[in-house]
C-alpha atoms as a PDB file:
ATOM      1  CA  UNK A   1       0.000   0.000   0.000  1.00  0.00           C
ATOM      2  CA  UNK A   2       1.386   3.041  -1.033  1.00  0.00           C
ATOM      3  CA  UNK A   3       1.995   6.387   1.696  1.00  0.00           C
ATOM      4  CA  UNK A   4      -0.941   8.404   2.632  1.00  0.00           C
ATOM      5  CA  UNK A   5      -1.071  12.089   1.358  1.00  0.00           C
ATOM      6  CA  UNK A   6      -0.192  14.253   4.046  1.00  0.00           C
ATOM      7  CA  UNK A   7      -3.299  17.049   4.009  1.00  0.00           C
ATOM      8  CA  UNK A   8      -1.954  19.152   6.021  1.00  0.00           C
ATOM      9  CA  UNK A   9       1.692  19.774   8.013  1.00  0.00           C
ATOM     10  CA  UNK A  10       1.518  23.145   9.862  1.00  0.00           C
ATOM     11  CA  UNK A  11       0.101  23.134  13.445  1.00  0.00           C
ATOM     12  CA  UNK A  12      -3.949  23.917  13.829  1.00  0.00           C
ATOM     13  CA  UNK A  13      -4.418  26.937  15.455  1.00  0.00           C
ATOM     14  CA  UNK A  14      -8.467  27.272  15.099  1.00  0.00           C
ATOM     15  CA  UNK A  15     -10.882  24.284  15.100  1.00  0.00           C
ATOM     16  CA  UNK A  16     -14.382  24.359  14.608  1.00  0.00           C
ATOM     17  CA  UNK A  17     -16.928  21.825  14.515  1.00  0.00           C
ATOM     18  CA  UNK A  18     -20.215  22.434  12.971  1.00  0.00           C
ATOM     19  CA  UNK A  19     -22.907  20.009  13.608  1.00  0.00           C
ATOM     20  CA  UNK A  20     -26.043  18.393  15.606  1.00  0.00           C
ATOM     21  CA  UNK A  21     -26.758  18.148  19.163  1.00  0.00           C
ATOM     22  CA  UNK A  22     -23.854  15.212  19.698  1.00  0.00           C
ATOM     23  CA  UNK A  23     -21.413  18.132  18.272  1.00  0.00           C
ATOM     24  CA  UNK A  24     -22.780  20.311  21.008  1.00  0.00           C
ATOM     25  CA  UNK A  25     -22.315  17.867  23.910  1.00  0.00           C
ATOM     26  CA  UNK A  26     -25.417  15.550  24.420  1.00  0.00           C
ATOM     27  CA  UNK A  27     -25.723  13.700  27.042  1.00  0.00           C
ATOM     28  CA  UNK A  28     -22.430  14.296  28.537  1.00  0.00           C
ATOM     29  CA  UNK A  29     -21.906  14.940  32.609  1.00  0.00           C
ATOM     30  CA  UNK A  30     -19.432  17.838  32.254  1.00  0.00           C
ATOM     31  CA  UNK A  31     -18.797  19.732  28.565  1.00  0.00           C
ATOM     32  CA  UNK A  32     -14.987  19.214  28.873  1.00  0.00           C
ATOM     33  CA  UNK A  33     -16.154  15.478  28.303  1.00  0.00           C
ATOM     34  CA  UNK A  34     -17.654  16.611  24.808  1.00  0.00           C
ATOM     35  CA  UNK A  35     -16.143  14.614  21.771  1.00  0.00           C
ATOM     36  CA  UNK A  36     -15.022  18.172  20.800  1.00  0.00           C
ATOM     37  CA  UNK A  37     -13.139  19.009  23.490  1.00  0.00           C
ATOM     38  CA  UNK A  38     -11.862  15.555  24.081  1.00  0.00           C
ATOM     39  CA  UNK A  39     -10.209  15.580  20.607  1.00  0.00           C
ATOM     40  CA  UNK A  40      -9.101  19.021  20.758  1.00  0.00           C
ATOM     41  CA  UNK A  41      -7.607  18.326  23.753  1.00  0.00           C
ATOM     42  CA  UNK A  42      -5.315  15.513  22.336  1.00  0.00           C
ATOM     43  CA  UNK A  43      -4.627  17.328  19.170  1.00  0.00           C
ATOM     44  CA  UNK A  44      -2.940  19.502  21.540  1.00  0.00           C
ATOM     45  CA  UNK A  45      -1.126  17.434  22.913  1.00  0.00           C
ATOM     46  CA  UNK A  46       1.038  15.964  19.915  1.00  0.00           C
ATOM     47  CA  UNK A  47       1.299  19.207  18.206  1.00  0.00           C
ATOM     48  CA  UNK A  48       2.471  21.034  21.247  1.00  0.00           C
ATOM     49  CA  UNK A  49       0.452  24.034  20.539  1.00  0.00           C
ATOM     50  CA  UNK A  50      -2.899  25.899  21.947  1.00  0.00           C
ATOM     51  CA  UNK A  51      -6.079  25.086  19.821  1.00  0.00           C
ATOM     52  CA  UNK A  52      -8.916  27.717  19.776  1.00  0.00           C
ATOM     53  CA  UNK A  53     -12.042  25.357  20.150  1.00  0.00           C
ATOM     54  CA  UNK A  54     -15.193  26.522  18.492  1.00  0.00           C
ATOM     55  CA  UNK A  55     -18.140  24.342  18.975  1.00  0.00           C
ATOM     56  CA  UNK A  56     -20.842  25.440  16.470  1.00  0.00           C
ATOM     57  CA  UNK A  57     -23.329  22.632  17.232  1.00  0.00           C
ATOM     58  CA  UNK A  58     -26.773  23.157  17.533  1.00  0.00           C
ATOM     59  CA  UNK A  59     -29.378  20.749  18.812  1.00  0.00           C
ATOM     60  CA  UNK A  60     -32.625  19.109  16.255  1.00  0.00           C
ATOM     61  CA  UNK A  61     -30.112  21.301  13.527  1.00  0.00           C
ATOM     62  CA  UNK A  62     -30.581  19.959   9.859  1.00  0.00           C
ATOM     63  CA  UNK A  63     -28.167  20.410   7.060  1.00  0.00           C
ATOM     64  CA  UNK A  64     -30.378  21.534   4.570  1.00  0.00           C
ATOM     65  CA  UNK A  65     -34.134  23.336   4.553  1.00  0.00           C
ATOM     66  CA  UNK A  66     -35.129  21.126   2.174  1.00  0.00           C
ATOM     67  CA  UNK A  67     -35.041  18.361   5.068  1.00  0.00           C
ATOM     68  CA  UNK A  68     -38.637  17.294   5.387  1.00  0.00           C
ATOM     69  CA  UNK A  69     -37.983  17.710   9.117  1.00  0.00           C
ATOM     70  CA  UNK A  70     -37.150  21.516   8.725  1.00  0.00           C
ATOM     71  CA  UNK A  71     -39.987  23.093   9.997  1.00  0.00           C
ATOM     72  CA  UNK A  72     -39.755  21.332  13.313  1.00  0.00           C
ATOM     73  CA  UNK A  73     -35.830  21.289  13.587  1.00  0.00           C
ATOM     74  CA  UNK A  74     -34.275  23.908  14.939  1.00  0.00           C
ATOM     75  CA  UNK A  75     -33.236  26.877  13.086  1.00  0.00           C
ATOM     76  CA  UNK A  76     -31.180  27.989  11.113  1.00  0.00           C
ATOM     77  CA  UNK A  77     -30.160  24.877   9.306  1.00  0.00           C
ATOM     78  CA  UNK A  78     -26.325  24.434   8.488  1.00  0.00           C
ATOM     79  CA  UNK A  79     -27.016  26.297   4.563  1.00  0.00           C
ATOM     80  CA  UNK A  80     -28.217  28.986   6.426  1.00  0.00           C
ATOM     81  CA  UNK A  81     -25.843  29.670   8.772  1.00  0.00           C
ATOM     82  CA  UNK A  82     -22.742  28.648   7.086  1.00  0.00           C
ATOM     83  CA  UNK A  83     -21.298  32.785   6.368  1.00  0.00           C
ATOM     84  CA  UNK A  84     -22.309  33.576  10.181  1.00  0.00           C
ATOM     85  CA  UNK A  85     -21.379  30.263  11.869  1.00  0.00           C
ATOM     86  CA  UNK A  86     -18.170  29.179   9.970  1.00  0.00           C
ATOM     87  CA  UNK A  87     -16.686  31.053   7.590  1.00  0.00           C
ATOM     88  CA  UNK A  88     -16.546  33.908   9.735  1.00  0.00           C
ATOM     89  CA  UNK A  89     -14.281  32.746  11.614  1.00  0.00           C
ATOM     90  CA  UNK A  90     -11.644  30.942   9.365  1.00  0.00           C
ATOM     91  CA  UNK A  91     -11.181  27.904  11.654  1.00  0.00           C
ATOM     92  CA  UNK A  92      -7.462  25.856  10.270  1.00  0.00           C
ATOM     93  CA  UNK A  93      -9.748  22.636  10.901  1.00  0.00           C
ATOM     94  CA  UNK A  94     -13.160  21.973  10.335  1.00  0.00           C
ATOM     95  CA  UNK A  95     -15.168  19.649  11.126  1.00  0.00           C
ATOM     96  CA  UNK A  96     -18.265  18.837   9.921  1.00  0.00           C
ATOM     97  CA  UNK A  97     -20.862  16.382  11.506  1.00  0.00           C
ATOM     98  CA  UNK A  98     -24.667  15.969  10.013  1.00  0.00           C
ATOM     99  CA  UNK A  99     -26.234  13.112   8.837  1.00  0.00           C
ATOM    100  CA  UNK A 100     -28.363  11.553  11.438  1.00  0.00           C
ATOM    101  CA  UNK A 101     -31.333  14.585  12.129  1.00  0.00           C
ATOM    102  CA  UNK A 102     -31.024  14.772   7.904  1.00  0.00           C
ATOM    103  CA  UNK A 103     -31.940  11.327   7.552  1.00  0.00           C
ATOM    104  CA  UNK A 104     -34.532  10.847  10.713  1.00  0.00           C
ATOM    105  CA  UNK A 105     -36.307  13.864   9.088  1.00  0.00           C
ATOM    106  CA  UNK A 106     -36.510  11.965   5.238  1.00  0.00           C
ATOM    107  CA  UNK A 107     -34.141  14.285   3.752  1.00  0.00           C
ATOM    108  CA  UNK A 108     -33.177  12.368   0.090  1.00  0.00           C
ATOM    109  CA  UNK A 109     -30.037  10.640   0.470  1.00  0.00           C
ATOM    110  CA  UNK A 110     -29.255  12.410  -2.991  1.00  0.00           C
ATOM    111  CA  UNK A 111     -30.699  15.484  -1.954  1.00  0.00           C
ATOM    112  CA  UNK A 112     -28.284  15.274   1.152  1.00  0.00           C
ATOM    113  CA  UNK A 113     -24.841  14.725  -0.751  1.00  0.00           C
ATOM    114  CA  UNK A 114     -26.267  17.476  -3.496  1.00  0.00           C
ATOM    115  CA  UNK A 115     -27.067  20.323  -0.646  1.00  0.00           C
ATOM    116  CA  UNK A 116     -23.829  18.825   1.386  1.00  0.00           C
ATOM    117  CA  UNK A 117     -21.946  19.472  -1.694  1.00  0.00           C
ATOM    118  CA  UNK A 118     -22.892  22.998  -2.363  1.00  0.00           C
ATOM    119  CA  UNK A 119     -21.551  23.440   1.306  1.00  0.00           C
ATOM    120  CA  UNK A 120     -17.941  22.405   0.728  1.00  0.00           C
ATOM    121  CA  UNK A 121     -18.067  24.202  -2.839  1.00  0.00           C
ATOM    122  CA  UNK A 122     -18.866  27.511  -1.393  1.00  0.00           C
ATOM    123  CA  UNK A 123     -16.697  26.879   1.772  1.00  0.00           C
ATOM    124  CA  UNK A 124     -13.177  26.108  -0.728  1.00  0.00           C
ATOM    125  CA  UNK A 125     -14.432  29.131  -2.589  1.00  0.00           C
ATOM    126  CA  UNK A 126     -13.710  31.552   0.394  1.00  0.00           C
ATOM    127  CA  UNK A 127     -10.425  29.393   1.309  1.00  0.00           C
ATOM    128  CA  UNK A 128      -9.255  26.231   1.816  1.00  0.00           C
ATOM    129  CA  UNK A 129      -8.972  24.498   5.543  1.00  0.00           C
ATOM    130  CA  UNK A 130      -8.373  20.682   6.479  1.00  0.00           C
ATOM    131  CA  UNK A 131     -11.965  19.468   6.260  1.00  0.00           C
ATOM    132  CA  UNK A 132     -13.307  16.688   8.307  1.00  0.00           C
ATOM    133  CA  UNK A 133     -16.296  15.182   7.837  1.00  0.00           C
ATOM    134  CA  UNK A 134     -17.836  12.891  10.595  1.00  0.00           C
ATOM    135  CA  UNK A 135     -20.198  10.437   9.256  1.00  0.00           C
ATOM    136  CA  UNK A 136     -24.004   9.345  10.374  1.00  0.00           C
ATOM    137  CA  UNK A 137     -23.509   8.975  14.894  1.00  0.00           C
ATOM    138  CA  UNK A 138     -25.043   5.464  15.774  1.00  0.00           C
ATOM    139  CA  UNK A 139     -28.409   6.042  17.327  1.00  0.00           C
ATOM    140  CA  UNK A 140     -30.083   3.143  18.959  1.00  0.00           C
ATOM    141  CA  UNK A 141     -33.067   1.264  16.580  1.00  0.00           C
ATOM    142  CA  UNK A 142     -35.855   2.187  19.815  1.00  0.00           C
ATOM    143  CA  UNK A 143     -35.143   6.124  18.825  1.00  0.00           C
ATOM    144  CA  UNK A 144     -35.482   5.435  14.835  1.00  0.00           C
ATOM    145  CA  UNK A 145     -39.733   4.473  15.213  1.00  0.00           C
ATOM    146  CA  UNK A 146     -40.535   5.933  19.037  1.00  0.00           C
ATOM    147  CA  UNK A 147     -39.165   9.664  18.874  1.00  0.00           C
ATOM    148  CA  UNK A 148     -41.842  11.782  20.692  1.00  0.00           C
ATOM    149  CA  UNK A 149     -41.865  14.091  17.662  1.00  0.00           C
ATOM    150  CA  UNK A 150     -43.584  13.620  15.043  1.00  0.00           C
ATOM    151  CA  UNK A 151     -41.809  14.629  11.742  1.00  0.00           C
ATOM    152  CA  UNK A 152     -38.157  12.242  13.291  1.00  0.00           C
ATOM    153  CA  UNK A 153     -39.391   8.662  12.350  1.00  0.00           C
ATOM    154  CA  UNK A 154     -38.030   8.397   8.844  1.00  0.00           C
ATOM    155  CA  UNK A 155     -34.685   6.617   9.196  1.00  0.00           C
ATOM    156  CA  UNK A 156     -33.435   2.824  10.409  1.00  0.00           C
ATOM    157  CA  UNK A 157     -30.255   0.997  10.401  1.00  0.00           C
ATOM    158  CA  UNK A 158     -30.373   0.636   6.257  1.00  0.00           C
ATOM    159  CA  UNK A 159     -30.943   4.257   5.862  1.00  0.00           C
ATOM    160  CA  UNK A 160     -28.004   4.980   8.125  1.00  0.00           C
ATOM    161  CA  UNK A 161     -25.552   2.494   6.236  1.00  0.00           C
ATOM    162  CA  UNK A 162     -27.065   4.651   3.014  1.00  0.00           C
ATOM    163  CA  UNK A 163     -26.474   8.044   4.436  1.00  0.00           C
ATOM    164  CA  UNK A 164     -22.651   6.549   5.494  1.00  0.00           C
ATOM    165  CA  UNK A 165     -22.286   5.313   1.808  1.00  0.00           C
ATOM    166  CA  UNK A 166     -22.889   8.646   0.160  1.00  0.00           C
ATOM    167  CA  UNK A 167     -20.701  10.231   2.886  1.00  0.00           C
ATOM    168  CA  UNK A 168     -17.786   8.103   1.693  1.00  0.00           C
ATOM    169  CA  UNK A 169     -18.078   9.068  -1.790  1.00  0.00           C
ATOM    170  CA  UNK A 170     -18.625  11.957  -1.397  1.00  0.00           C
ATOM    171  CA  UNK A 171     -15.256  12.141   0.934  1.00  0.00           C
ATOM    172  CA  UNK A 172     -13.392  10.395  -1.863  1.00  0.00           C
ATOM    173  CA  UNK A 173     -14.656  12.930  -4.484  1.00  0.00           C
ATOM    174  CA  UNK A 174     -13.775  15.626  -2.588  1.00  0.00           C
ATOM    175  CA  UNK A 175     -10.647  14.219  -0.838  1.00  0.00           C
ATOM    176  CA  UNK A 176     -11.715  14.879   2.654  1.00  0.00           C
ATOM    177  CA  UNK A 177     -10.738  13.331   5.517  1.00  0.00           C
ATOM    178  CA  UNK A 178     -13.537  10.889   6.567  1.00  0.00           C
ATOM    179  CA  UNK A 179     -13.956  10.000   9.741  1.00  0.00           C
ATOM    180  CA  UNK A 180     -16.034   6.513  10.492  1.00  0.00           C
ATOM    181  CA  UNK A 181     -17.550   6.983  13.937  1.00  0.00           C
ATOM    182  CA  UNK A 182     -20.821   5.138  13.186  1.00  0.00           C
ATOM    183  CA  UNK A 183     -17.899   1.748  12.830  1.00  0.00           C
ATOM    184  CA  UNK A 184     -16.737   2.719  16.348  1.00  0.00           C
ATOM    185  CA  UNK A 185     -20.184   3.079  18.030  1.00  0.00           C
ATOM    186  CA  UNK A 186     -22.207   0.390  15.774  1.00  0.00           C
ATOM    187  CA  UNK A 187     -23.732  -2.246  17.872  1.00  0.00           C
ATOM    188  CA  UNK A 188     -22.390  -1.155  21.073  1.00  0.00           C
ATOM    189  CA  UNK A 189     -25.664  -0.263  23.228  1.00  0.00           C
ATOM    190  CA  UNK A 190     -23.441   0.916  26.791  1.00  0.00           C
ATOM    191  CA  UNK A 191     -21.989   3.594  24.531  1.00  0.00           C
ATOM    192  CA  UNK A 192     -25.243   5.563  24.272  1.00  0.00           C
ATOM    193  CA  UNK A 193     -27.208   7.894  26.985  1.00  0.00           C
ATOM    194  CA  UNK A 194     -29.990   6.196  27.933  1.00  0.00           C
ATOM    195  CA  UNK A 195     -32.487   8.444  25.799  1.00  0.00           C
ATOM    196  CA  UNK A 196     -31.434   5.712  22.953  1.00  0.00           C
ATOM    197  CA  UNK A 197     -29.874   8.875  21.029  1.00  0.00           C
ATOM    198  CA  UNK A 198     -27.144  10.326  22.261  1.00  0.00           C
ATOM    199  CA  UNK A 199     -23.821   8.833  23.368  1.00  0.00           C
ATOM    200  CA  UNK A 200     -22.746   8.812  27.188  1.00  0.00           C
ATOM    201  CA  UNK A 201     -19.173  10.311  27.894  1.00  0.00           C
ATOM    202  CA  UNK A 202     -17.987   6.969  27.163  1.00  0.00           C
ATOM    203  CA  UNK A 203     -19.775   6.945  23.212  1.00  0.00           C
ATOM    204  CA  UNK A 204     -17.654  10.438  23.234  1.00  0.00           C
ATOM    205  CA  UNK A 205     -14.777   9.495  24.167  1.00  0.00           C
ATOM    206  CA  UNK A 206     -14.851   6.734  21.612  1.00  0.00           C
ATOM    207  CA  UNK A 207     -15.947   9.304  18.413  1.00  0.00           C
ATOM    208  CA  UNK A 208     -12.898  11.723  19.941  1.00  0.00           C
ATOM    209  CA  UNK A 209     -10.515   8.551  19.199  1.00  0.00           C
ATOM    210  CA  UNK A 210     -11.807   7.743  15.904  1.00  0.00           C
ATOM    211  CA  UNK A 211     -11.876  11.414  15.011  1.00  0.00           C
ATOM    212  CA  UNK A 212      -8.252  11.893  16.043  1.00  0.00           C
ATOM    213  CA  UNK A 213      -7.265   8.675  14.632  1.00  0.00           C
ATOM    214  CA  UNK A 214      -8.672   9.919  10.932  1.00  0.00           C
ATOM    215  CA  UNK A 215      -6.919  13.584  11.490  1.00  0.00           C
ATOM    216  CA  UNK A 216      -3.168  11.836  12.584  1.00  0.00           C
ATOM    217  CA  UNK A 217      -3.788   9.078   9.539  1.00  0.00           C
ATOM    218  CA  UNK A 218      -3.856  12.204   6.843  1.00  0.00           C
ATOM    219  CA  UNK A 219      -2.045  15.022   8.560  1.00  0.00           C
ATOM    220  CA  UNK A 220       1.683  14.999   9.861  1.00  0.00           C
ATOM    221  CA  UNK A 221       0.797  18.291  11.722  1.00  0.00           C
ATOM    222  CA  UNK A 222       0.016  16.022  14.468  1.00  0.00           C
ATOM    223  CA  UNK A 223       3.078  14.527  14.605  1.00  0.00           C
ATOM    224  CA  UNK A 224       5.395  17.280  15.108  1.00  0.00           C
ATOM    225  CA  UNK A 225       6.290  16.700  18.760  1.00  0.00           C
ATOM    226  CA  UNK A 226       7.525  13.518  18.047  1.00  0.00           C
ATOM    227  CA  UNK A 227      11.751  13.301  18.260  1.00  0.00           C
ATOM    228  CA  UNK A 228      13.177  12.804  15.603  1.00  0.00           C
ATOM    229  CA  UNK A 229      15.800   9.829  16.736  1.00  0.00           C
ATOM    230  CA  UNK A 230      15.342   6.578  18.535  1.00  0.00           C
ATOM    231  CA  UNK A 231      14.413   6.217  21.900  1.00  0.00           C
ATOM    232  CA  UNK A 232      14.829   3.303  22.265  1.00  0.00           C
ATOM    233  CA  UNK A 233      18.045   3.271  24.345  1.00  0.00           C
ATOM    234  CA  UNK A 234      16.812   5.731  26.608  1.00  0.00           C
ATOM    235  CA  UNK A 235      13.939   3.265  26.958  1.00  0.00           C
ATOM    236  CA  UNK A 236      16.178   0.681  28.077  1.00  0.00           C
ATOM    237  CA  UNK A 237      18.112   2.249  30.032  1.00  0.00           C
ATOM    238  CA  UNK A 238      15.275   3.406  32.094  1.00  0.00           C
ATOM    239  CA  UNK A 239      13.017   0.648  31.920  1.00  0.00           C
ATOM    240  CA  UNK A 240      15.609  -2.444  30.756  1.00  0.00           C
ATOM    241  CA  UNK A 241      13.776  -5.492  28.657  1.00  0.00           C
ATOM    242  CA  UNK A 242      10.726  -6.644  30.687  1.00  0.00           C
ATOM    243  CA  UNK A 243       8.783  -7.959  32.194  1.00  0.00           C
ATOM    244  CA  UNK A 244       7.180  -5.696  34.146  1.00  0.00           C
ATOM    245  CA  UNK A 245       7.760  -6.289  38.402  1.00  0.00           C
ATOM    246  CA  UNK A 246       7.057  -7.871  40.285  1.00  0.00           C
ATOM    247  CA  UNK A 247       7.084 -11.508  38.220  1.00  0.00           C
ATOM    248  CA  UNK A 248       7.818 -14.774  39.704  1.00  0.00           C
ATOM    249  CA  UNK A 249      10.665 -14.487  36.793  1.00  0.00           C
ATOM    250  CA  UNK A 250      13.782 -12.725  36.943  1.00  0.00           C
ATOM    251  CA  UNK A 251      14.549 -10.173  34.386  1.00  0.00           C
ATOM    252  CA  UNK A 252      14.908 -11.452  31.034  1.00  0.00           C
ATOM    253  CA  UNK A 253      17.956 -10.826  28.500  1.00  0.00           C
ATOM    254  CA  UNK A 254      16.691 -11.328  24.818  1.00  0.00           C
ATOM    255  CA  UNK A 255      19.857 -12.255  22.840  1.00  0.00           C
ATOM    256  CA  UNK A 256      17.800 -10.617  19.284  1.00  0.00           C
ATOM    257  CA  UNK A 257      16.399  -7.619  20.787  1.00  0.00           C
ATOM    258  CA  UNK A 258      20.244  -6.965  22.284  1.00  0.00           C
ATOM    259  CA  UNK A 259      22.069  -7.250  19.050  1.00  0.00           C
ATOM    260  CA  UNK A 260      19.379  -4.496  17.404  1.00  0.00           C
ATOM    261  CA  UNK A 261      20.433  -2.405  20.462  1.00  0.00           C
ATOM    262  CA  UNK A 262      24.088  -2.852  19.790  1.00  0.00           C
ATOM    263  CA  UNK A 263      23.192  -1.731  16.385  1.00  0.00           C
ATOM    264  CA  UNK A 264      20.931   1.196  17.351  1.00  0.00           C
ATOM    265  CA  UNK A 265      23.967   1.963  19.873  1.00  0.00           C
ATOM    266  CA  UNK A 266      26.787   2.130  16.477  1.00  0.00           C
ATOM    267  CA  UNK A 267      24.558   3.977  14.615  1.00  0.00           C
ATOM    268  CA  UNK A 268      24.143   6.880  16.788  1.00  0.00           C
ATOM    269  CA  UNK A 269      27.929   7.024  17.742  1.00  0.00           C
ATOM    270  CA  UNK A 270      28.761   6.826  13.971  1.00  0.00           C
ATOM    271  CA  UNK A 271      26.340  10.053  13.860  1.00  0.00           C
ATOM    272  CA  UNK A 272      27.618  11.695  16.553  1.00  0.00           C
ATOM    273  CA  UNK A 273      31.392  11.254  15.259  1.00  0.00           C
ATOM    274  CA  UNK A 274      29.993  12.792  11.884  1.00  0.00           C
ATOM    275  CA  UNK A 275      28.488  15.960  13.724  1.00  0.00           C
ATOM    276  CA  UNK A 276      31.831  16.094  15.210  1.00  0.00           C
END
C-alpha cells in the first residue's frame, strides 16, 4: 500500500466543529467530556500548541431546509448559517458532523450529498482548511420508530448504512478526511445515553478517538512533537527489557532484541562522530 497524502503539516491553530446536538455535547456529565473538546484536547497534545475550540453545534439542527424535518428542527439549518457560523471565523480545521437529524427527518439521500456538496463548494471558494467530515452517529433502533416528535421517524439501520455510503463518496470525491464513527459506536448499546440517542461520555470518548485517529492518519501536523531519533536506548536504560515487576521471573535478557540495540547503539555514535 502506497503512503498516505499528508493534508496538512503546519500546526492547527483554530478548530471548529459544525454540527447536531452530539457536536454540542449531548448527554455528557461535564462539557470538557464533549467529543469536541476531548479531541481538541489531544490534538494539543502531539502538536504542542494551543487550539482555539469553536463548537458550532446546535441541537434538532438539519443540514439543509429542504429536510422534510425543517420546519420542526431547529433553526437555522447548516445552509443557512454557514457565512455567520463558519466562515466567519476561518477555523485551520473543520469539522463537519450531520447526517443523522437529515436522515430521521426523510431528507433524500441524494438530496443530502447534493445540498452537502454545495456546502464544501462555497466553503473552498472563500479558502481552503483541512476538512473533516464525521459520518451518520449510531443512534439506537428504539429512537429510529418511538421519537416523541412527530416529523423524526423516517430513518433505520439501512438508511443509516445509506447516508454513510454517500458520505464516503462523497469524501473520496472531494478528498476529505472521513472519519467513520458510526464503525466505532455500531452495535455497542453501553456507549449511548440512555435516551437511545445520544452517546454517554464513554460513546464520546470513543468518536474523539476515531476522530483523532482519521486527522493523525492524513495530517503529519500532528506529529510534530515527536523526536526525531530513537528512543529506544533511553527506553532501556530506564526501563531495561521486561517484564514488568514484580514476576515470579527474573529479568529477562533477549539475545535478538540486544544485538538491534548494539546496532541502534553504532549507529548513533557513527552520527555523533559525523556531527563532530
Amino acid at each position: 500500500m502506497k503512503n498516505k497524502t499528508d493534508f496538512r503539516s503546519e500546526p492547527i491553530k483554530k478548530m471548529l466543529a459544525f454540527g447536531e446536538s452530539t457536536t454540542w455535547g449531548y448527554s455528557v456529565s461535564d462539557i470538557s467530556k464533549c467529543w469536541v473538546n476531548r479531541l481538541a484536547s489531544v490534538l494539543q497534545e502531539f502538536q504542542t500548541q494551543e487550539i482555539e475550540v469553536i463548537n458550532q453545534g446546535i441541537g434538532s439542527n438539519v443540514l439543509t431546509p429542504l429536510c422534510p424535518a425543517y420546519e420542526i428542527s431547529a433553526k437555522p439549518c447548516a445552509m443557512e448559517r454557514l457565512d455567520g457560523d463558519v466562515l466567519a471565523y476561518r477555523p485551520d480545521l473543520l469539522i463537519l458532523a450531520y447526517g443523522l437529524n437529515d436522515s430521521r427527518g426523510g431528507t433524500p439521500v441524494e438530496v443530502f450529498r447534493a445540498e452537502y456538496q454545495k456546502i464544501i463548494d462555497k466553503i473552498r471558494d472563500v479558502y481552503n482548511p483541512l476538512i473533516v467530515v464525521v459520518n451518520v452517529f449510531r443512534m439506537h433502533e428504539y429512537m429510529y420508530k418511538n421519537c416523541m416528535t412527530d416529523g423524526w421517524k423516517e430513518s433505520d439501520y439501512d438508511v443509516t448504512e445509506l447516508f454513510n455510503l454517500a458520505l464516503k463518496q462523497f469524501c473520496d470525491k472531494n478528498e476529505l478526511i472521513l472519519a467513520d464513527v458510526y464503525s466505532s459506536q455500531e452495535g455497542v448499546d453501553w456507549f449511548t445515553d440512555e435516551d437511545h440517542a445520544h452517546p454517554n461520555d464513554l460513546g464520546h470518548m470513543i468518536i474523539a478517538n476515531k476522530v483523532f485517529e482519521a486527522i493523525a492518519r492524513n495530517a503529519s501536523f500532528v506529529a510534530n512533537n515527536m523526536p526525531k531519533e530513537t528512543l529506544i536506548l533511553d527506553f532501556m536504560e530506564k526501563y531495561g527489557n521486561g517484564p514488568q515487576l514484580p514476576s515470579i521471573h527474573e529479568p529477562t535478557s533477549d539475545a535478538v532484541f540486544q544485538e538491534v540495540v548494539m546496532k541502534f547503539q553504532e549507529e548513533k555514535k557513527r552520527k555523533n562522530k559525523q556531527k563532530e
